[in-house]
Protein backbone atom coordinates (compact mmCIF):
# COMPACT_ATOMS: atom_id res chain seq x y z
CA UNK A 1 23.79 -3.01 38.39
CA UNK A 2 21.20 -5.41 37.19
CA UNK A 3 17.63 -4.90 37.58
CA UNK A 4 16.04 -8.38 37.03
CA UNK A 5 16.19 -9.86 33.18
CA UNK A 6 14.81 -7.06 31.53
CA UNK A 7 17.28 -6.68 29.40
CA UNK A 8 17.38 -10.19 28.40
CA UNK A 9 13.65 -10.61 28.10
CA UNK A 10 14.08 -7.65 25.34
CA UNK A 11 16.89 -9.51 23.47
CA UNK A 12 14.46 -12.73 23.94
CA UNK A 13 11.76 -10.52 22.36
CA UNK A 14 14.07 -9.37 19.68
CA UNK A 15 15.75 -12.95 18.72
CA UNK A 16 11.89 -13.85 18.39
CA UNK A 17 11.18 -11.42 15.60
CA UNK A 18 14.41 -11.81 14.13
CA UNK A 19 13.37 -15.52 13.71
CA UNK A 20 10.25 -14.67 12.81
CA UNK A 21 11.47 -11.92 10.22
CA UNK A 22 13.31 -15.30 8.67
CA UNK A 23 10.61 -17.34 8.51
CA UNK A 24 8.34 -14.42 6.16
CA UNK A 25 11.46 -13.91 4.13
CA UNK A 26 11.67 -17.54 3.27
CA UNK A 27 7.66 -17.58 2.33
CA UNK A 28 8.30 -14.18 0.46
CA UNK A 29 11.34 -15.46 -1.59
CA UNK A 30 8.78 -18.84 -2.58
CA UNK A 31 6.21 -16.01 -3.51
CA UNK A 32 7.87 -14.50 -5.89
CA UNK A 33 8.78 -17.53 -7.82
CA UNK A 34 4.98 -17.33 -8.30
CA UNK A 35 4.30 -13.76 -8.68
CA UNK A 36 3.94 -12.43 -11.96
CA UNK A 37 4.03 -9.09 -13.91
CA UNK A 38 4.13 -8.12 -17.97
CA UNK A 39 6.43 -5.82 -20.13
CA UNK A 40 5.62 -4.93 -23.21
CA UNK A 41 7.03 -2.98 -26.34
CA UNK A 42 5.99 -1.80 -29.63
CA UNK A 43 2.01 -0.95 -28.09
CA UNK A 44 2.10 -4.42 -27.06
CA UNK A 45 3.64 -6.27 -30.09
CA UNK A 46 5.75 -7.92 -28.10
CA UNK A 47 5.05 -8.68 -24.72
CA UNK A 48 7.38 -10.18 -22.03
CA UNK A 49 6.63 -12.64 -18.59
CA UNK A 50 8.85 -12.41 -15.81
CA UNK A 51 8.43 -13.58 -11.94
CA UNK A 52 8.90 -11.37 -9.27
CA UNK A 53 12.25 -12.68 -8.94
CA UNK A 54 13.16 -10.94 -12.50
CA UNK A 55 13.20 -15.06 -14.31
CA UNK A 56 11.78 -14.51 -17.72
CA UNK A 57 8.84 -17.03 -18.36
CA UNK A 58 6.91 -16.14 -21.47
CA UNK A 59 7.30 -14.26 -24.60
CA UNK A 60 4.53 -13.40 -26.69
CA UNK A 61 5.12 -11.66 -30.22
CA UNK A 62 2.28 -10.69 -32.40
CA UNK A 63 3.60 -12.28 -36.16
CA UNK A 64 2.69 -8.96 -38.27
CA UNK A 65 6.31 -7.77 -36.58
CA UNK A 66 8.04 -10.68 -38.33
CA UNK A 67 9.50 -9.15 -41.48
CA UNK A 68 13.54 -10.24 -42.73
CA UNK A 69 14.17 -6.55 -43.40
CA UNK A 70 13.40 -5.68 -39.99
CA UNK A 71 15.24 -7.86 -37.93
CA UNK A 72 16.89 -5.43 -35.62
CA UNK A 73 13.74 -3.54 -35.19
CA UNK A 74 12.51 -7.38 -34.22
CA UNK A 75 15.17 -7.59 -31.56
CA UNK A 76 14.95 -4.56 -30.13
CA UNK A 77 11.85 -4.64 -29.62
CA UNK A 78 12.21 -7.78 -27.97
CA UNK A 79 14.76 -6.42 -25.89
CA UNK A 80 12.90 -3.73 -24.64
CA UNK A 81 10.31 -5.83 -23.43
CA UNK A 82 12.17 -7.81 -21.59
CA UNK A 83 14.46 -4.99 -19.54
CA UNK A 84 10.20 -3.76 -19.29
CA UNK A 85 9.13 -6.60 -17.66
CA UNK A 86 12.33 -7.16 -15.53
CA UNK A 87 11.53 -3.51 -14.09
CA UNK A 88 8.17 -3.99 -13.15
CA UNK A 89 9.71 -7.40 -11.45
CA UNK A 90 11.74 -5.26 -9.60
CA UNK A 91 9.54 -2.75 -8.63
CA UNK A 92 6.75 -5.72 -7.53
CA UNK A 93 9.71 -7.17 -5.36
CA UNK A 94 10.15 -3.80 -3.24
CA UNK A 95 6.64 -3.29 -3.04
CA UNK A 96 6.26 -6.71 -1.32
CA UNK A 97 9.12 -6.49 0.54
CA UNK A 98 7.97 -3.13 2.06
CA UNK A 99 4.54 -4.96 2.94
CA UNK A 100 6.65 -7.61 4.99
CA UNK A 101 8.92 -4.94 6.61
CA UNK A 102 5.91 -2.40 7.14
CA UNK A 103 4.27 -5.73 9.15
CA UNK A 104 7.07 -5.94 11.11
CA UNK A 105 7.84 -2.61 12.26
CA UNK A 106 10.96 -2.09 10.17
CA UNK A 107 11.95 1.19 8.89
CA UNK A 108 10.80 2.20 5.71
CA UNK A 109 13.84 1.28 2.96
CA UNK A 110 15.51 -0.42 4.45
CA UNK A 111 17.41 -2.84 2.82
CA UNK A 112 17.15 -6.58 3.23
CA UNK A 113 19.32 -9.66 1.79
CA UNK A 114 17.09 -10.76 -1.42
């Protein structure tokens, strides 16, 4: 039994958001090449820059934590800025990907390719 192309204007309707869906995801993924956030350690001795995508870009360390006796203090310290940063990354990721999924009706969590 067919009753007219409903159900194909609802697959038309859904291969049109799909597409649409693609095109935001591509314009997201440029974003957050762009999008930055800051980790820090040591009360902000060392401070980290990473993109949205998690791509470390900067590293600032205040000198008065340069001392040869201290080196793995140094490093750690580094290190923890970093992983810092490249959580707040992740966290500013999801949060923009829920904006694009909220504006498109999606469930909440749901998990998309990125």
């Amino acid at each position: 039994m067919l009753k007219g192309l409903g159900g194909l204007g609802d697959m038309a309707g859904m291969m049109k958001k799909a597409q649409e869906m693609q095109g935001k995801m591509a314009e997201l993924q440029e974003e957050m090449h762009n999008i930055t956030v800051e980790g820090e350690s040591g009360a902000g001795l060392v401070k980290a820059t990473c993109s949205a995508k998690g791509e470390l870009k900067g590293l600032d360390i205040d000198p008065s934590i340069f001392n040869k006796d201290e080196k793995e203090v140094v490093e750690d310290l580094i290190l923890a800025a970093i992983k810092d940063a490249q959580s707040k990354a992740s966290e500013r990721a999801q949060a923009e990907m829920s904006k694009l999924t909220d504006g498109m009706g999606l469930p909440a969590g749901m998990k998309l390719p990125f």
